[in-house]
C-alpha atoms as a PDB file:
ATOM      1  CA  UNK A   1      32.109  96.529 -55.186  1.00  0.00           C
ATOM      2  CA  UNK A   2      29.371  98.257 -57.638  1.00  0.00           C
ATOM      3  CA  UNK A   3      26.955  96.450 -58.344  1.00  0.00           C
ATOM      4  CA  UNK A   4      28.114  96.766 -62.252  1.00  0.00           C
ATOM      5  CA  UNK A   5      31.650  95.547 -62.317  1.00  0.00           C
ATOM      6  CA  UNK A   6      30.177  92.430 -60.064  1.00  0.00           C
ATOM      7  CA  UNK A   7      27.910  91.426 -62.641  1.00  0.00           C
ATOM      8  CA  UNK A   8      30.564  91.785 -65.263  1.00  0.00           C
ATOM      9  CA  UNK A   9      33.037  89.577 -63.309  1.00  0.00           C
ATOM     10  CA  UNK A  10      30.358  87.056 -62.398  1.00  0.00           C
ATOM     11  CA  UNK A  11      29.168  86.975 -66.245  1.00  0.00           C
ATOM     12  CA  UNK A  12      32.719  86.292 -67.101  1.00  0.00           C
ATOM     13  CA  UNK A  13      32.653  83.894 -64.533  1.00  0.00           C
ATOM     14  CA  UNK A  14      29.817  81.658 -65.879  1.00  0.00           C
ATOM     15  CA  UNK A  15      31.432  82.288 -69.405  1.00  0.00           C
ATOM     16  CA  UNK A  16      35.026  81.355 -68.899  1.00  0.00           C
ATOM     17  CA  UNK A  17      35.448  79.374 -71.886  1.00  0.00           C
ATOM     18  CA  UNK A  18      34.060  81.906 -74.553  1.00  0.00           C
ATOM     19  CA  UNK A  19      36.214  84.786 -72.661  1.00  0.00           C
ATOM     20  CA  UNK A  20      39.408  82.586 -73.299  1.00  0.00           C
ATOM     21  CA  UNK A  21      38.851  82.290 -77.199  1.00  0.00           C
ATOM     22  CA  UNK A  22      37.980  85.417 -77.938  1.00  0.00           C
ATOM     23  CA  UNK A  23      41.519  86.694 -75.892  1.00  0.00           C
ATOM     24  CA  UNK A  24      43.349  84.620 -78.183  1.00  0.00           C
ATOM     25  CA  UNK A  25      41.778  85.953 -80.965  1.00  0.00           C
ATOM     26  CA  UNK A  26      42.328  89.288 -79.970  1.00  0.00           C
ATOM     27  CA  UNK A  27      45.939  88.461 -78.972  1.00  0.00           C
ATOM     28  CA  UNK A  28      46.327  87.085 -82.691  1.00  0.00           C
ATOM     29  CA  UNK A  29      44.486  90.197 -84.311  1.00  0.00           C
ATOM     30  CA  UNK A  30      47.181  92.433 -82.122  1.00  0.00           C
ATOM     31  CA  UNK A  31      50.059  90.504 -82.870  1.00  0.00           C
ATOM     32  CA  UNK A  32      49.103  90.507 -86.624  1.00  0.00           C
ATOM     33  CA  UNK A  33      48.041  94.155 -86.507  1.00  0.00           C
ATOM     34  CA  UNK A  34      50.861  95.660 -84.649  1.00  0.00           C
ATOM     35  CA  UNK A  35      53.871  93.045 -84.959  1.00  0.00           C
ATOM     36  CA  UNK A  36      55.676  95.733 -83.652  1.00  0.00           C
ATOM     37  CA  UNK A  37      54.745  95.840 -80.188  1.00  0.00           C
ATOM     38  CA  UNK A  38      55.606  92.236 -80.031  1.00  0.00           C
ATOM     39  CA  UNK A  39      58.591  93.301 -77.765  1.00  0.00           C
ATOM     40  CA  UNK A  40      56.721  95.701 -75.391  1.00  0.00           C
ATOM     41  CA  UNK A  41      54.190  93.009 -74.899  1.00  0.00           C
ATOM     42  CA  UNK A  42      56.978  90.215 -73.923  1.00  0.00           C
ATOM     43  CA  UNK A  43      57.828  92.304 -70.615  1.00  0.00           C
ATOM     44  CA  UNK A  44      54.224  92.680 -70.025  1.00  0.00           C
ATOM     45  CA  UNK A  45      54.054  88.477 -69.530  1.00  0.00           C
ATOM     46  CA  UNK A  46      55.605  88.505 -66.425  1.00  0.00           C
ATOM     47  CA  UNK A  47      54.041  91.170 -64.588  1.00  0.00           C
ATOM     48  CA  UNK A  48      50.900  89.831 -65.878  1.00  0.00           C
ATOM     49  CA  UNK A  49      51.155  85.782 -65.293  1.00  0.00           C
ATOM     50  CA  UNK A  50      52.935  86.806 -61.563  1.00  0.00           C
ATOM     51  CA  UNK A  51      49.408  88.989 -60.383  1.00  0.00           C
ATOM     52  CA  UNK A  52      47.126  85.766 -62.303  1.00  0.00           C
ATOM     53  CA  UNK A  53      49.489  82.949 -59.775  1.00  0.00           C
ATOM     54  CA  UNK A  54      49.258  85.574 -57.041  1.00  0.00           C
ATOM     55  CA  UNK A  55      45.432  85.274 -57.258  1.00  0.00           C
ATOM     56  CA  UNK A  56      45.245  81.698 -57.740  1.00  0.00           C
ATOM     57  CA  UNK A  57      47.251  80.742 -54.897  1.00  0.00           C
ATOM     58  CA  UNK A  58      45.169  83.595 -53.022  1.00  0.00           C
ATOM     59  CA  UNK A  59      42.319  80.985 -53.283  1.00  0.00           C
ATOM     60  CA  UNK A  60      44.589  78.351 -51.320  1.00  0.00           C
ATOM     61  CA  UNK A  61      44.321  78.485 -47.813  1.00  0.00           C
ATOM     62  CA  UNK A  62      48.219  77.508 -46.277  1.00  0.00           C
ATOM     63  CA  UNK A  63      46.019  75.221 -44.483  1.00  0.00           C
ATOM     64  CA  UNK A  64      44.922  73.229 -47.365  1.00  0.00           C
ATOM     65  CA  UNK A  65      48.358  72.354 -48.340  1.00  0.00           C
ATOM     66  CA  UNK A  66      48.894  70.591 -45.210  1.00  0.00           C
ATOM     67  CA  UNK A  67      45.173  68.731 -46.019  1.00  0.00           C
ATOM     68  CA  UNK A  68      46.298  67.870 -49.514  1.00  0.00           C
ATOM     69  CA  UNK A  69      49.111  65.976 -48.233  1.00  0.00           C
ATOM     70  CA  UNK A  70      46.972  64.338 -45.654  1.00  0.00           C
ATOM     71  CA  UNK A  71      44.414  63.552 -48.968  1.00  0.00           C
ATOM     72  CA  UNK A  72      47.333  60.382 -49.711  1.00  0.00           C
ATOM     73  CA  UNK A  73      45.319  58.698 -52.925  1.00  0.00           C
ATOM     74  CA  UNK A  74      43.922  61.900 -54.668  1.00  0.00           C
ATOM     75  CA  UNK A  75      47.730  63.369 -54.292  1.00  0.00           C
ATOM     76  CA  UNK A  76      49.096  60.120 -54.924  1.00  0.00           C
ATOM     77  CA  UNK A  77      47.095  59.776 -58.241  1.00  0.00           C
ATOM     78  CA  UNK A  78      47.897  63.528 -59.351  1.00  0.00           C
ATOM     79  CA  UNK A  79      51.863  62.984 -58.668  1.00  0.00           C
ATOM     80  CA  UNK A  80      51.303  59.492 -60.607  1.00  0.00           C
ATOM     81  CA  UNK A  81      49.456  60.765 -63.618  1.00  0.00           C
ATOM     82  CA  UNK A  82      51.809  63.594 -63.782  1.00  0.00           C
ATOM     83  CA  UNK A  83      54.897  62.867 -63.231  1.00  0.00           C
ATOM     84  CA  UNK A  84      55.408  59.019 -64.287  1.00  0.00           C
ATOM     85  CA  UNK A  85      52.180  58.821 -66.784  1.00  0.00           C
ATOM     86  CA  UNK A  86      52.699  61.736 -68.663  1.00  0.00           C
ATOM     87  CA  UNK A  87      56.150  61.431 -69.646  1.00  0.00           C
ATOM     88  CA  UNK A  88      56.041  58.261 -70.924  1.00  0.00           C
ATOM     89  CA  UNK A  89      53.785  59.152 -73.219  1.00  0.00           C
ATOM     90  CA  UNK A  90      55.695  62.107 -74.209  1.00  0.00           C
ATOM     91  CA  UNK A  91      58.452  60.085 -74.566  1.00  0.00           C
ATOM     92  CA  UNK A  92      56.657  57.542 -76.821  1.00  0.00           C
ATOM     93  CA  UNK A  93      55.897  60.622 -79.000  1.00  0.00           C
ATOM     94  CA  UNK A  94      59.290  62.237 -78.812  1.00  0.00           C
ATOM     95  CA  UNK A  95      60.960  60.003 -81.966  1.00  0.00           C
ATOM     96  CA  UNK A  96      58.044  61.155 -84.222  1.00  0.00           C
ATOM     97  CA  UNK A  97      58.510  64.942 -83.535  1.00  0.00           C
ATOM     98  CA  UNK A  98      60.575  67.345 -86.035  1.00  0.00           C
ATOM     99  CA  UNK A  99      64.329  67.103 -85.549  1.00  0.00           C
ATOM    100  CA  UNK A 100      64.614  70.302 -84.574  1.00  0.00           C
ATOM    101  CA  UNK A 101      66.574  71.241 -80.879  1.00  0.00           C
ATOM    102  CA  UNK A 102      64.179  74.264 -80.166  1.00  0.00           C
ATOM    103  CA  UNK A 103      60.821  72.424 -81.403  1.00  0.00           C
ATOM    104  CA  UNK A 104      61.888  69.416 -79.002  1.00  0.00           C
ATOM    105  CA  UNK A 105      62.963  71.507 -75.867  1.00  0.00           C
ATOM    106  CA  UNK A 106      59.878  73.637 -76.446  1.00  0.00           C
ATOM    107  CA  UNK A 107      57.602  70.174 -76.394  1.00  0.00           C
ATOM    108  CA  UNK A 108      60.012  68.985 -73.824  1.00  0.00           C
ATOM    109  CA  UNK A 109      59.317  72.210 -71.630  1.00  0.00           C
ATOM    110  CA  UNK A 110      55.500  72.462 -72.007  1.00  0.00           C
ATOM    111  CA  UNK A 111      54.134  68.863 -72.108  1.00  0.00           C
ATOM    112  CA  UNK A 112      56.412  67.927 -68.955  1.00  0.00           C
ATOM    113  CA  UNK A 113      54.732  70.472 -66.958  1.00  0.00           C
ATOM    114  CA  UNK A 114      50.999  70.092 -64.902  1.00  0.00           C
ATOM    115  CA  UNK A 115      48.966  73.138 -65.265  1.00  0.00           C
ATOM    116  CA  UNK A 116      48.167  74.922 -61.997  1.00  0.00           C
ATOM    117  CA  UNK A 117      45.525  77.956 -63.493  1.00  0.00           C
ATOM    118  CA  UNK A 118      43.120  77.303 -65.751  1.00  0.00           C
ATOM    119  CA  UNK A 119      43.040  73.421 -65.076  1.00  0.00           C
ATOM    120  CA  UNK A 120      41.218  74.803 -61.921  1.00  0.00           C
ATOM    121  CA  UNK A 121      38.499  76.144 -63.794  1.00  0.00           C
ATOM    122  CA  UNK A 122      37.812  74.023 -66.734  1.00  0.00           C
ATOM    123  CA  UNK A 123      37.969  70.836 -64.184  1.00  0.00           C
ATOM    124  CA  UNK A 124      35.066  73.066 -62.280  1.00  0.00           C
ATOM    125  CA  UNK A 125      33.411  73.254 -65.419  1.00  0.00           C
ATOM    126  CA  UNK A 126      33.200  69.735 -65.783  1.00  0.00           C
ATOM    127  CA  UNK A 127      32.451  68.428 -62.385  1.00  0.00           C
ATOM    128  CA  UNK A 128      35.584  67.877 -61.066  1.00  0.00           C
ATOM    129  CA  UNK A 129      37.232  68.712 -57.577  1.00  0.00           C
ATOM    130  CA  UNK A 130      38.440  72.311 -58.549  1.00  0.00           C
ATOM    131  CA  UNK A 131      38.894  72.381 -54.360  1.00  0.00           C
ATOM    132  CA  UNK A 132      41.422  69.320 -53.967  1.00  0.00           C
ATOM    133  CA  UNK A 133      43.164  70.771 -57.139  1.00  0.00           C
ATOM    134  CA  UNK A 134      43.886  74.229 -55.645  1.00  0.00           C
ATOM    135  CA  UNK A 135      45.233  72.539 -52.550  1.00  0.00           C
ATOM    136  CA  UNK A 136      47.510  70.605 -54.460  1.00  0.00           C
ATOM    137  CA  UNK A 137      48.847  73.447 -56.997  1.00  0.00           C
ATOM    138  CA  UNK A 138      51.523  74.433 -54.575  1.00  0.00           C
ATOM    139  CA  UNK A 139      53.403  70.763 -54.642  1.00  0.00           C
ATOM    140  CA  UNK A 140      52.571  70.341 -58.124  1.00  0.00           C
ATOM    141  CA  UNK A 141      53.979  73.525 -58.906  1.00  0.00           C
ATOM    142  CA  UNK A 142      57.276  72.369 -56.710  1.00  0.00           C
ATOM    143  CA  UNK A 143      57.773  69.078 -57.843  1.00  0.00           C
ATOM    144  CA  UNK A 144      57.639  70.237 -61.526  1.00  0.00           C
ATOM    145  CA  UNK A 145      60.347  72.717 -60.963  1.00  0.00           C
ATOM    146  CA  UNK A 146      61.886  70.436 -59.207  1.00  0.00           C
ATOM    147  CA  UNK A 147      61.783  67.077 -61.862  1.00  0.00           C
ATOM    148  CA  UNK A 148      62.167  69.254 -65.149  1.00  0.00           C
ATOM    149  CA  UNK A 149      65.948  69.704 -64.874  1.00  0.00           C
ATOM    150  CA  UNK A 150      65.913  66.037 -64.781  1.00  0.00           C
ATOM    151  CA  UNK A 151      63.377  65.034 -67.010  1.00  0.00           C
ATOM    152  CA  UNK A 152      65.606  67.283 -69.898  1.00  0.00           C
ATOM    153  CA  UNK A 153      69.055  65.734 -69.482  1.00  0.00           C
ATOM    154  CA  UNK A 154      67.305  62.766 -69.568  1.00  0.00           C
ATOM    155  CA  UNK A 155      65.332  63.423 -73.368  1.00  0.00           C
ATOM    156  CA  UNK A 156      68.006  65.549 -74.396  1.00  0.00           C
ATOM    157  CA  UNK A 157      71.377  64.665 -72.688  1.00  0.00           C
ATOM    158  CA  UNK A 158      73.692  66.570 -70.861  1.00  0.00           C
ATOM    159  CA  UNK A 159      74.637  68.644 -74.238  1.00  0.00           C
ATOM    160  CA  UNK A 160      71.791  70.981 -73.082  1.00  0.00           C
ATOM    161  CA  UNK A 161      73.696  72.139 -69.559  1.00  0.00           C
ATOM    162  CA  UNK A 162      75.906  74.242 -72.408  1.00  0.00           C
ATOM    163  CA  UNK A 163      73.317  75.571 -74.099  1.00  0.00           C
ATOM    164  CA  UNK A 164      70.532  76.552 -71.215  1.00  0.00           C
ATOM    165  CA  UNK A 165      71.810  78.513 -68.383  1.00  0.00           C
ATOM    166  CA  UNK A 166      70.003  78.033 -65.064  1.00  0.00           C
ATOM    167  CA  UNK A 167      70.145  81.590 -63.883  1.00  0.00           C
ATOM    168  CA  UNK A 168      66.955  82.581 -66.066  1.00  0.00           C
ATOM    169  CA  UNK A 169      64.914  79.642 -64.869  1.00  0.00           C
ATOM    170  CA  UNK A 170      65.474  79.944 -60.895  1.00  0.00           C
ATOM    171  CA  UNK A 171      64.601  83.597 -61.604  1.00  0.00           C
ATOM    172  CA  UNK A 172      61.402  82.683 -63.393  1.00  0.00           C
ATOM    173  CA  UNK A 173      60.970  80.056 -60.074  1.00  0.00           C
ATOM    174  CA  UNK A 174      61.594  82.992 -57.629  1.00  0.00           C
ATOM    175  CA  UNK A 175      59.580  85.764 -59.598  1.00  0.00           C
ATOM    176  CA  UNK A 176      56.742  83.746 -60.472  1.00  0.00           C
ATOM    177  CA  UNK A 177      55.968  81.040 -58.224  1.00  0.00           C
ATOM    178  CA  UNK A 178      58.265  81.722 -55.087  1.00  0.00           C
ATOM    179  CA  UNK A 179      57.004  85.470 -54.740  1.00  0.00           C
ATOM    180  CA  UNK A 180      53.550  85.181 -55.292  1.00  0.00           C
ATOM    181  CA  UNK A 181      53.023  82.270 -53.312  1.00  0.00           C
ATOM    182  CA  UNK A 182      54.559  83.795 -50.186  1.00  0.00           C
ATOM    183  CA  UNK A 183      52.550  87.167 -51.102  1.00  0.00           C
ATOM    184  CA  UNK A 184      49.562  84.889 -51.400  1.00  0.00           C
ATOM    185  CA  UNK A 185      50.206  83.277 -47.537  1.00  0.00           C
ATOM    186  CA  UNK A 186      51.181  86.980 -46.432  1.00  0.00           C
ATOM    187  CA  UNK A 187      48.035  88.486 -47.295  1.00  0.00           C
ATOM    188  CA  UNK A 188      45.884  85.237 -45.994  1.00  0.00           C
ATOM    189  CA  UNK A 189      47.702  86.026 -42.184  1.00  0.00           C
ATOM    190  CA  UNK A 190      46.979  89.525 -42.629  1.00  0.00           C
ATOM    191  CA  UNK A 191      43.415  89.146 -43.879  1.00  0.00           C
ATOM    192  CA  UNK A 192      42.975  86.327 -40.665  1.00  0.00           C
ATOM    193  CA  UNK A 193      43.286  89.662 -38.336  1.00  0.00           C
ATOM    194  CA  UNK A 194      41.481  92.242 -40.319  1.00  0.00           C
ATOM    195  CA  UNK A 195      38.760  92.557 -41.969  1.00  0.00           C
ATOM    196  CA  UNK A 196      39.063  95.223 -44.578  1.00  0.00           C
ATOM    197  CA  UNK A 197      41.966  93.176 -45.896  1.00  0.00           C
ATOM    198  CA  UNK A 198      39.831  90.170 -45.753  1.00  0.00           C
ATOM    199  CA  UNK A 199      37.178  92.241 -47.700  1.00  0.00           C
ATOM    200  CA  UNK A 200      40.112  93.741 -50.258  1.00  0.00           C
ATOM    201  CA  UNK A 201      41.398  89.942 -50.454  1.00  0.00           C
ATOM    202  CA  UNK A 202      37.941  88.644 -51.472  1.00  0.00           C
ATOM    203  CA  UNK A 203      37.172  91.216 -54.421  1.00  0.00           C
ATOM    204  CA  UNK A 204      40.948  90.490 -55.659  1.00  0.00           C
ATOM    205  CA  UNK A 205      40.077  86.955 -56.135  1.00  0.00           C
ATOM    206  CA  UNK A 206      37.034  87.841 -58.716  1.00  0.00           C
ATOM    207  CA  UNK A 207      39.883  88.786 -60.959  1.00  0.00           C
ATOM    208  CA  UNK A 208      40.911  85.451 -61.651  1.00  0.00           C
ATOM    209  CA  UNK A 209      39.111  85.471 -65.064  1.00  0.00           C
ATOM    210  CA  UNK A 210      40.164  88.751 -66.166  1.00  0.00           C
ATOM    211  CA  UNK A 211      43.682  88.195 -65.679  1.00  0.00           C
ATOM    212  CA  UNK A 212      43.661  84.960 -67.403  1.00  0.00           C
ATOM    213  CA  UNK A 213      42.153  86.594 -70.316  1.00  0.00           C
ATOM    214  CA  UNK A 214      44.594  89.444 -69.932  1.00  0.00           C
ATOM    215  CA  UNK A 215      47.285  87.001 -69.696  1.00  0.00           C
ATOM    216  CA  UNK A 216      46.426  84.748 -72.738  1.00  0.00           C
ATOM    217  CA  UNK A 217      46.018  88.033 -75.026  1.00  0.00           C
ATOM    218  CA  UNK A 218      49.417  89.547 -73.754  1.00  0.00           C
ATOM    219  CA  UNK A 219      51.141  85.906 -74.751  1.00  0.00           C
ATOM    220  CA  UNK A 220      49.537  85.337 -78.185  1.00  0.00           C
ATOM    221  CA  UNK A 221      50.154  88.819 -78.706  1.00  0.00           C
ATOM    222  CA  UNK A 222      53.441  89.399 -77.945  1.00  0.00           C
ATOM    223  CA  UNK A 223      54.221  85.883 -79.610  1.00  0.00           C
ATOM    224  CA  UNK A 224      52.429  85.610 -82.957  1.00  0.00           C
ATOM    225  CA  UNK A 225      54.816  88.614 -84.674  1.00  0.00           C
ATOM    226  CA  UNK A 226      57.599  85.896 -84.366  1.00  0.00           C
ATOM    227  CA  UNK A 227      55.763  82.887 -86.057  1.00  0.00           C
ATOM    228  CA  UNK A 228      57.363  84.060 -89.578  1.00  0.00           C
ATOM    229  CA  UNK A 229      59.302  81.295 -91.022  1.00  0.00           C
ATOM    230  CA  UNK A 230      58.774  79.267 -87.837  1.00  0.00           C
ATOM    231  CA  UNK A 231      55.281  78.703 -88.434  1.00  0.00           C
ATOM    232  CA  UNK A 232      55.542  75.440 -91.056  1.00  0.00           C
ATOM    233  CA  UNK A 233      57.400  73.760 -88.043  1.00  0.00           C
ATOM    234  CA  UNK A 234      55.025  74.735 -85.133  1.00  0.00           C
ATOM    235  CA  UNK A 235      51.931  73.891 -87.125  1.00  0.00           C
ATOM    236  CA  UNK A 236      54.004  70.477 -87.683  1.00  0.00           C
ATOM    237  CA  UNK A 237      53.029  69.782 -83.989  1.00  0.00           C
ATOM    238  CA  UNK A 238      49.545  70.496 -84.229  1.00  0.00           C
ATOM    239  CA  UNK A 239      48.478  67.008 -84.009  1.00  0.00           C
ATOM    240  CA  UNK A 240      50.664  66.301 -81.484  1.00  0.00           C
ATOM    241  CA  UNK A 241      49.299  67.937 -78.919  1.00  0.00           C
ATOM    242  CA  UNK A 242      45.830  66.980 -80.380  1.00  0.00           C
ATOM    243  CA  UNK A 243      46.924  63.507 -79.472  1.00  0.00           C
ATOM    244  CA  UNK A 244      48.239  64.083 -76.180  1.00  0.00           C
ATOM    245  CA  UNK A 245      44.781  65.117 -75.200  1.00  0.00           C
ATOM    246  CA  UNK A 246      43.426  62.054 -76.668  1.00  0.00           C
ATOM    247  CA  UNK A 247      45.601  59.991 -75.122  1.00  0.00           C
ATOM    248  CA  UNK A 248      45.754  61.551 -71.808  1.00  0.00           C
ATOM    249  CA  UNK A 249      41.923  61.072 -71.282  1.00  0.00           C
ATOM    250  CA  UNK A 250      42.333  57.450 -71.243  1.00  0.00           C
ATOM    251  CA  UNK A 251      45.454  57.360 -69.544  1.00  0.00           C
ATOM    252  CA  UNK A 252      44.017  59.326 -66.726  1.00  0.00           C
ATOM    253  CA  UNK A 253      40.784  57.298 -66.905  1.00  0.00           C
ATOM    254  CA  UNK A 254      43.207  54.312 -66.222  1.00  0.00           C
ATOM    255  CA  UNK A 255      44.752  56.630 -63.300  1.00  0.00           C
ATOM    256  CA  UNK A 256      41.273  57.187 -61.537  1.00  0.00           C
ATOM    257  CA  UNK A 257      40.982  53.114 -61.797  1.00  0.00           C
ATOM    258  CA  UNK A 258      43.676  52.140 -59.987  1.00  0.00           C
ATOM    259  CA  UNK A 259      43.108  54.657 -57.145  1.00  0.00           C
ATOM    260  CA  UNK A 260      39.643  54.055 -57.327  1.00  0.00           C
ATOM    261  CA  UNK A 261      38.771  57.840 -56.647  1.00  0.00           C
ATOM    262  CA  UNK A 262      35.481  59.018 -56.534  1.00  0.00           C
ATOM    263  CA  UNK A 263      33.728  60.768 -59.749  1.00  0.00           C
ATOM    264  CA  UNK A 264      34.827  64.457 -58.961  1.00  0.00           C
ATOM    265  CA  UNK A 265      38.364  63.893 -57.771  1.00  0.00           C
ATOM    266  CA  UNK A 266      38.203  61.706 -60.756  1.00  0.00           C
ATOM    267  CA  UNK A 267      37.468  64.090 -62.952  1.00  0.00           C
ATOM    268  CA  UNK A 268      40.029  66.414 -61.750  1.00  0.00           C
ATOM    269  CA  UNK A 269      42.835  63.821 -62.220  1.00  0.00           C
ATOM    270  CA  UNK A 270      42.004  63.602 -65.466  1.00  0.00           C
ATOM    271  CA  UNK A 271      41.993  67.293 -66.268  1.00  0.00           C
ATOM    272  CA  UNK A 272      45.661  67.845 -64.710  1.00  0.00           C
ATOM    273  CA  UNK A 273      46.722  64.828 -66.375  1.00  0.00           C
ATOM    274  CA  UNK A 274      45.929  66.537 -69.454  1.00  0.00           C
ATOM    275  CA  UNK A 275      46.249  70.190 -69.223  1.00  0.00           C
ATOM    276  CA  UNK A 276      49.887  71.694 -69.400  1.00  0.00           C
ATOM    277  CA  UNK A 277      51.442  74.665 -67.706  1.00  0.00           C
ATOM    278  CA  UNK A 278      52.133  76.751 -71.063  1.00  0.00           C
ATOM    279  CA  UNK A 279      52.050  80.032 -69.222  1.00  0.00           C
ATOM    280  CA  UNK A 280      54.309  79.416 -66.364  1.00  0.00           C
ATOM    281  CA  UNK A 281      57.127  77.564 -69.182  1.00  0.00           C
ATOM    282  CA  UNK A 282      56.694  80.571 -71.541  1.00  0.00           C
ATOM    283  CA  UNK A 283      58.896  82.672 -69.591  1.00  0.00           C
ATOM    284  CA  UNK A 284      61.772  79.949 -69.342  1.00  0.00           C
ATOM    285  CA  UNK A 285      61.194  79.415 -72.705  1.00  0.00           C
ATOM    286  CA  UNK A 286      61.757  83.420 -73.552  1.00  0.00           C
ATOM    287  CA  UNK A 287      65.002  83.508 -71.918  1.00  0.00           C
ATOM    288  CA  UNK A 288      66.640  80.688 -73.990  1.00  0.00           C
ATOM    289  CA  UNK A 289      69.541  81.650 -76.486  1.00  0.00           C
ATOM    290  CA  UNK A 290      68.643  83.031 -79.869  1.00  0.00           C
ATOM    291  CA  UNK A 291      69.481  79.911 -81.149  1.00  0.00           C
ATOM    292  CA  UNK A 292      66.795  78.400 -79.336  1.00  0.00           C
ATOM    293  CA  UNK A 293      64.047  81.311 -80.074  1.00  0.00           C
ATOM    294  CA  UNK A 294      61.230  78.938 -81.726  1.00  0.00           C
ATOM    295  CA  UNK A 295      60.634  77.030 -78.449  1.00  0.00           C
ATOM    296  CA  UNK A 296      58.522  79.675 -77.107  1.00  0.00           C
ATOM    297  CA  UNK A 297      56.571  79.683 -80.105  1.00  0.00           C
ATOM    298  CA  UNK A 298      55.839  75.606 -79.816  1.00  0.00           C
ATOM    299  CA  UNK A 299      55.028  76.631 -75.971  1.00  0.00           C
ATOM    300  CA  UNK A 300      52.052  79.257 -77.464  1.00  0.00           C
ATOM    301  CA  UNK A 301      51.043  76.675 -80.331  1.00  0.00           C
ATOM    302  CA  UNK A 302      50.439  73.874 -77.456  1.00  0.00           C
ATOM    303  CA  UNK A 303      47.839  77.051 -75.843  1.00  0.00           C
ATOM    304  CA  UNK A 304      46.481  77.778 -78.542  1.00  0.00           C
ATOM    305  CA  UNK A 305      45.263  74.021 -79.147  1.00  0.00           C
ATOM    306  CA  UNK A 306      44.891  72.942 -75.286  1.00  0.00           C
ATOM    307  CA  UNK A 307      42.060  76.076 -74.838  1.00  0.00           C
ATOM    308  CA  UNK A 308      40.550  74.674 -77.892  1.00  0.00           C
ATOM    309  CA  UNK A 309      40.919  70.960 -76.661  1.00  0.00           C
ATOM    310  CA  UNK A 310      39.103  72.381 -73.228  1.00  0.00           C
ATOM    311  CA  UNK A 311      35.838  73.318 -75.078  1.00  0.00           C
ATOM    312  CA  UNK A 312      35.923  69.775 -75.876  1.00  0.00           C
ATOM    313  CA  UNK A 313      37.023  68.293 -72.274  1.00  0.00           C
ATOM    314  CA  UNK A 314      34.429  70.056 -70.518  1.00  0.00           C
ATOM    315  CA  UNK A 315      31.846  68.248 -72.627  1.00  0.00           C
ATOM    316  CA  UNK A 316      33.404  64.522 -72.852  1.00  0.00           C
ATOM    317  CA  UNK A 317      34.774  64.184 -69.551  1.00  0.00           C
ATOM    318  CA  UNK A 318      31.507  63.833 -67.575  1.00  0.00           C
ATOM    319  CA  UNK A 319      30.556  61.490 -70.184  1.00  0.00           C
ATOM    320  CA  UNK A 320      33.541  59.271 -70.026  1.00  0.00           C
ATOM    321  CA  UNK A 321      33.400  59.195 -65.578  1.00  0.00           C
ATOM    322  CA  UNK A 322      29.315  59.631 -65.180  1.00  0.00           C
ATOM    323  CA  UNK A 323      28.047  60.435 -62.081  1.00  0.00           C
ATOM    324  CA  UNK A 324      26.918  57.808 -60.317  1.00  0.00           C
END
């Protein structure tokens, strides 16, 4: 690769958190500017957030996913923090939120969810074990699939079985986590025999950043035309999710504890304890009924406030576990 374009991706690279605000910003100033193309830019999500997973789990070796299973505390922690941590305190929240179906499934959808993209790189940012954290994104991505059916009926009841249809979201599972992780392994094999693949495989990888930029412009964009006479309701949960990330540093804090984990793994656990997997949900949320339009909007308002609450991550996590 020219010698150019490297030095752009690598100054990207060291300025990953600045890159992410301004694509919101720009996504807003689209969406604002050319509500319009708010439909065009909906189809584009997909396409987009399926090539940013392709590249992320291009950066997990199949063989690590075998090690991350062997790695029985640091997984054991993650699953914990995740999946029994997190939704009790969404569910301790879930009285106080606006009685509203689509607001609540929205929440529902996006809080109950571990990020498996940018968590990587903002956890980097801060200290923590972006390694361990790609080699678990493949279970975490599974098990979340596999526990939100559940963790809906039981917030919501089984009411919601007549209202969501499970065709869109095993589609979403195939198109966007199914596909790309086999294309991911696929290309790995291939690249193990030659090298210009290996070579083509390695320069792929340095557009992680771009695409999550890309990604977060084409959702805010495509999304903010739609905020309307939704937007008194979303900006309701504003503090919310301000308080999830308040809460979930301590709670994860409390996590590292009782595994006693060292200071980068620790660090990690509390990152995925924290961040949420807005941009894999958005596309679930996108093919609910009409009647159930505004979750996708509460999906982009918890983005919108988790990049911000990042900024502030990277900065007071080290502080809170210190190396040693």
């Amino acid at each position: 690769m020219p010698k150019g374009p490297q030095g752009l991706v690598a100054g990207m690279e060291r300025h990953q958190v600045a890159v992410y605000v301004g694509a919101l910003a720009v996504g807003a100033a689209v969406g604002r500017a050319a509500p319009t193309a708010g439909g065009g830019l909906e189809h584009a999500v997909t396409p987009v957030l399926g090539a940013l997973l392709y590249v992320t789990f291009l950066q997990v070796p199949a063989a690590e996913l075998l090690r991350s299973v062997r790695a029985g505390r640091f997984l054991a922690a993650t699953l914990v923090v995740n999946f029994a941590v997190v939704p009790l305190v969404v569910a301790a929240m879930f009285a106080f939120l606006p009685d509203d179906r689509a607001i609540r499934l929205g929440v529902l959808l996006v809080l109950l969810t571990p990020c498996v993209d940018y968590v990587i790189v903002f956890s980097g940012l801060a200290g923590g074990s972006s390694r361990r954290l790609l080699a678990a994104t493949p279970l975490l991505l599974v098990a979340q699939m596999v526990l939100l059916p559940g963790f809906l009926w039981l917030f919501m009841g089984a009411g919601l079985a007549g209202v969501v249809e499970a065709g869109p979201f095993v589609e979403a599972f195939a198109v966007l986590i199914a596909g790309p992780l086999a294309l991911a392994w696929l290309t790995q094999a291939w690249a193990a025999r030659r090298r210009a693949v290996r070579k083509a495989a390695d320069v792929v990888g340095m557009t992680a950043v771009p695409l999550m930029a890309a990604t977060l412009l084409t959702v805010v964009a495509s999304q903010v035309p739609g905020l309307g006479g939704s937007l008194a309701d979303v900006a309701r949960l504003v503090p919310f999710y301000v308080l999830f990330l308040v809460v979930m540093a301590f709670a994860g804090l409390v996590v590292v504890r009782l595994f006693r984990l060292d200071v980068p793994a620790g660090r990690a656990i509390v990152f995925t304890g924290a961040t949420r997997n807005s941009l894999v949900v958005l596309p679930l949320a996108l093919a609910l009924p009409d009647s159930l339009a505004a979750a996708a909007l509460v999906v982009v308002t918890q983005t919108l406030v988790e990049v911000v609450g990042m900024v502030v991550y990277v900065r007071a996590v080290p502080r809170l576990l210190p190396a040693r």
